[in-house]
Protein backbone atom coordinates (compact mmCIF):
# COMPACT_ATOMS: atom_id res chain seq x y z
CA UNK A 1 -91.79 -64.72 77.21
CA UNK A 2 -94.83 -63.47 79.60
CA UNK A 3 -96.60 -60.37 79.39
CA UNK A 4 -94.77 -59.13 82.57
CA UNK A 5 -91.09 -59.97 80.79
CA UNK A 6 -92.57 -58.05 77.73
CA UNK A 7 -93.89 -55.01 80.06
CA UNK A 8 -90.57 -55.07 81.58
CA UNK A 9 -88.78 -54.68 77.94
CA UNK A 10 -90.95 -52.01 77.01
CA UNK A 11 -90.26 -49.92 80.13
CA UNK A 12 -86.88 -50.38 79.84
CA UNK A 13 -86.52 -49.49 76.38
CA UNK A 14 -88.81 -46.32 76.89
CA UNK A 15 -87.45 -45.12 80.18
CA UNK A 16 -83.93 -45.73 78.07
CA UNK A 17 -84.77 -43.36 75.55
CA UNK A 18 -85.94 -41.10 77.74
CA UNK A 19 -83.22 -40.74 79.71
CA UNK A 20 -80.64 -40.74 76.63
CA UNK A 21 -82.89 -37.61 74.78
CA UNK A 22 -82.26 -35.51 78.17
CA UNK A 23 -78.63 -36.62 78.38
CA UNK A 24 -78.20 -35.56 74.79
CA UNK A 25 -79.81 -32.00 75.37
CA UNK A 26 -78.29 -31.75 78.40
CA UNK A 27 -74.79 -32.19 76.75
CA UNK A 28 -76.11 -29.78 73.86
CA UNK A 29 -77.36 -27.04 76.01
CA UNK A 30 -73.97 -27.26 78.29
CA UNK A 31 -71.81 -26.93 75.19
CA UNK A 32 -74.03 -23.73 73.96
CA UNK A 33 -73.85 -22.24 77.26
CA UNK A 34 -77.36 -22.70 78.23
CA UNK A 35 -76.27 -23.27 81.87
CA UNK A 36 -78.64 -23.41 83.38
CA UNK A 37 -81.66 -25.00 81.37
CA UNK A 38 -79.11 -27.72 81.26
CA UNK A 39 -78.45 -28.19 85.22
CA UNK A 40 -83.01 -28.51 85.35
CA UNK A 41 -82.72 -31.04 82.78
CA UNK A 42 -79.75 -33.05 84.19
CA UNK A 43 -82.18 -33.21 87.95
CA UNK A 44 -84.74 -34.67 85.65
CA UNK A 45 -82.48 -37.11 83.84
CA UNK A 46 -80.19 -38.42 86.73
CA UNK A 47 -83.61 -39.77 88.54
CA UNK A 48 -84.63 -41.14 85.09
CA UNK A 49 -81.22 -42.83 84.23
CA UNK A 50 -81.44 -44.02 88.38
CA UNK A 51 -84.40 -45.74 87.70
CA UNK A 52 -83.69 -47.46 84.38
CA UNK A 53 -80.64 -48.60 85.59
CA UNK A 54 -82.36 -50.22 88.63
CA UNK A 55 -84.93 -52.07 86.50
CA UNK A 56 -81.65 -53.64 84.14
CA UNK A 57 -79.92 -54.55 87.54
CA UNK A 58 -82.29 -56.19 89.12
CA UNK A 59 -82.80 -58.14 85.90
CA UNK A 60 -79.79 -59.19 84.58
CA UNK A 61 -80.51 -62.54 84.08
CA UNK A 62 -83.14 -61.61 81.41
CA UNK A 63 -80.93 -60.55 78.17
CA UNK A 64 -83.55 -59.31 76.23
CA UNK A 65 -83.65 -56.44 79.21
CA UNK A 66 -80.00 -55.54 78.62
CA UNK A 67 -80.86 -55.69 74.62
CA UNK A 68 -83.85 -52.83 75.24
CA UNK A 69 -81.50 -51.11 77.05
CA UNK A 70 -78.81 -50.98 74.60
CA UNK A 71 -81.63 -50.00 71.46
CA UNK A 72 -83.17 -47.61 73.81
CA UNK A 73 -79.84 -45.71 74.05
CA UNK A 74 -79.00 -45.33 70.47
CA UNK A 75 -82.59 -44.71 70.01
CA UNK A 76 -82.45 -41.66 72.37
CA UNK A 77 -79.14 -40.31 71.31
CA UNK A 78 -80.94 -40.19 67.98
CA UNK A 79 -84.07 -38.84 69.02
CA UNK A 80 -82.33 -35.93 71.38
CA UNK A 81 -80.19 -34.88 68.39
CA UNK A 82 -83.26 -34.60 66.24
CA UNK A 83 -84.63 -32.60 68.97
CA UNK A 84 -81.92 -30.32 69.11
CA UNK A 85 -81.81 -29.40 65.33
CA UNK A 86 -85.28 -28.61 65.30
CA UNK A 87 -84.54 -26.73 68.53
CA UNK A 88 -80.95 -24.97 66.15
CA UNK A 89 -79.84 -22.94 69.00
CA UNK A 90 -77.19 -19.94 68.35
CA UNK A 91 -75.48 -18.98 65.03
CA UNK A 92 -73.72 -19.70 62.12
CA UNK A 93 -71.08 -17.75 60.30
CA UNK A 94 -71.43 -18.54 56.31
CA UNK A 95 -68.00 -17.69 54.16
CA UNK A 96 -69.65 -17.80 50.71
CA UNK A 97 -66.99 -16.74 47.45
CA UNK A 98 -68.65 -16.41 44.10
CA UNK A 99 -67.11 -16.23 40.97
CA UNK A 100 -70.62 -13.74 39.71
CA UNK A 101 -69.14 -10.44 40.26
CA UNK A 102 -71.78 -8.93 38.76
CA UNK A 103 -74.25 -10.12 41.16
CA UNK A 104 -75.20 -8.06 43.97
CA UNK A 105 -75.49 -10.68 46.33
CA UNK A 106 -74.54 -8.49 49.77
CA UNK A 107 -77.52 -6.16 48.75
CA UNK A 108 -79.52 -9.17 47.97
CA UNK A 109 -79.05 -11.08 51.58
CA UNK A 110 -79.09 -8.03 53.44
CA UNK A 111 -82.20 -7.49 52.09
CA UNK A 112 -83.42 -10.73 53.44
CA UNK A 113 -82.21 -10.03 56.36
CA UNK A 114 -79.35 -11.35 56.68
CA UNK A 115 -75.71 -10.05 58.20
CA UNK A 116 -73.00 -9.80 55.16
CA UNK A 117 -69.72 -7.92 55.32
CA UNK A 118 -68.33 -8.73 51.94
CA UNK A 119 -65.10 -7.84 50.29
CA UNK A 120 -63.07 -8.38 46.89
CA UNK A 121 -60.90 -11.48 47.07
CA UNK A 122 -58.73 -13.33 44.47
CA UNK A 123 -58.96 -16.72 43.28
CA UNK A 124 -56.63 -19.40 41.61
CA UNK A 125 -58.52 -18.56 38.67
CA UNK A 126 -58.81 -14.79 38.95
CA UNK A 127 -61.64 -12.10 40.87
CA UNK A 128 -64.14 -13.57 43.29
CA UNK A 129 -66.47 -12.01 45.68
CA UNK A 130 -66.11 -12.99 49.11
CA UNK A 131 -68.52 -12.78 51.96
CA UNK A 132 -69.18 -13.26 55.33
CA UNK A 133 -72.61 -13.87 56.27
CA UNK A 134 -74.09 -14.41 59.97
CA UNK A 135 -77.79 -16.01 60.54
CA UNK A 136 -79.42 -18.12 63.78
CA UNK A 137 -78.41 -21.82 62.71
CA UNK A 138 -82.93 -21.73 62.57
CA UNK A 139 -82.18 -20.59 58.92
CA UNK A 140 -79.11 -22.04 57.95
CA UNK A 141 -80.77 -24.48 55.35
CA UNK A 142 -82.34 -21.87 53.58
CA UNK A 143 -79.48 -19.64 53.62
CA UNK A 144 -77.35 -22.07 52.04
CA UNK A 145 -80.73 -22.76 49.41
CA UNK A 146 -80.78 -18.94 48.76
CA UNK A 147 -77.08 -18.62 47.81
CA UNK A 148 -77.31 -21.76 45.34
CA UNK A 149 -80.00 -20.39 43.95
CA UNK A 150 -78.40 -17.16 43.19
CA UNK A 151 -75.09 -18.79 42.19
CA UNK A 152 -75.22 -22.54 41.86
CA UNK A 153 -71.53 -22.76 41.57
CA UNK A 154 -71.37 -20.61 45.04
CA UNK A 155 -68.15 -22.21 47.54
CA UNK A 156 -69.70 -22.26 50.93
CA UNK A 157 -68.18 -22.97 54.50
CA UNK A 158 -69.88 -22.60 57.58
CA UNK A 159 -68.91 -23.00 61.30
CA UNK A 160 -70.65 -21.91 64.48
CA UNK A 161 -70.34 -18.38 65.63
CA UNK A 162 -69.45 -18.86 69.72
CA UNK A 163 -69.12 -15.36 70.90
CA UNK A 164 -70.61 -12.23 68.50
CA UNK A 165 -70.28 -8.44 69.99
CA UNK A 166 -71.07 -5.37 68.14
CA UNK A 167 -72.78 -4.40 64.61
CA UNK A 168 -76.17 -3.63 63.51
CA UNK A 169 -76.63 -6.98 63.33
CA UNK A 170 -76.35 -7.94 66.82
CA UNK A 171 -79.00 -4.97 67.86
CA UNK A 172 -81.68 -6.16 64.77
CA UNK A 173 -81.57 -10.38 66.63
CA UNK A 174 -81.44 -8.60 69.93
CA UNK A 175 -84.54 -6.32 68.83
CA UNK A 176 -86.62 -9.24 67.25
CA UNK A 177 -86.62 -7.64 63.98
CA UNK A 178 -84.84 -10.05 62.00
CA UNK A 179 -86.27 -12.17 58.99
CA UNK A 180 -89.78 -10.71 59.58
């Protein structure tokens, strides 16, 4: 193989992963509702995806060409999902029960900062304390670190919160005084 063949690999592979990490944000952002961000990236990654594809076509006889192009898709689906934890756009909504009644967790978190409505639940195995926590997904990992720590025998489940409305929470994000 030539320099040129190897060149042509290379770009391939590159513009490939390019294309892939906008495709993946652009999916993302959609999903989030981040309209419009995501209609400017998809401009950007149609031409990108136009010309990759171009290059592969016009070289189709060279497999090593349609092997770049193959790694340099999973390759960008990986990198554009890093990108878009780093990036943890919106919120999650932590249901946390601990068996530590005695623990003042709620008073704890909120704190820290964080959103809790909590409440008195039963268990198969008697009391528990049951809360409800919301935080930017930016801080989920040390959420979930803080309520181990408190209780390491803490049952956690988290999803994402799609629509919030109302509470002093929502004016304290909305305010930029949160975790600060």
């Amino acid at each position: 193989m030539d320099s040129s063949a190897i060149l042509m690999v290379v770009i391939i592979f590159v513009i490939n992963i390019v294309y892939v990490t906008f495709f993946t944000l652009r999916m993302i952002l959609t999903l989030k509702g981040y309209r419009y961000i995501a209609a400017l990236i998809s401009m950007v990654e149609v031409v990108i995806y136009i010309v990759g594809l171009g290059l592969v076509l016009d070289n189709l006889n060279e497999v090593q060409n349609l092997i770049a192009y193959a790694v340099g898709y999973g390759t960008g689906v990986i990198i554009g999902t890093k990108i878009e934890e780093k990036m943890a756009l919106g919120y999650i909504m932590v249901n946390a029960i601990s068996t530590e009644m005695e623990l003042k967790l709620p008073e704890i978190l909120r704190a820290e900062g964080y959103g809790v409505t909590d409440w008195q639940a039963n268990g198969r195995e008697g009391n528990r304390q049951a809360l409800q926590i919301l935080t930017p997904r930016k801080y989920e990992l040390k959420l979930y670190m803080r309520l181990k720590e408190l209780d390491p025998k803490i049952f956690i489940i988290a999803y994402e919160a799609k629509t919030i409305h109302g509470g002093f929470w929502v004016k304290s994000v909305k305010k930029g005084k949160l975790f600060k």
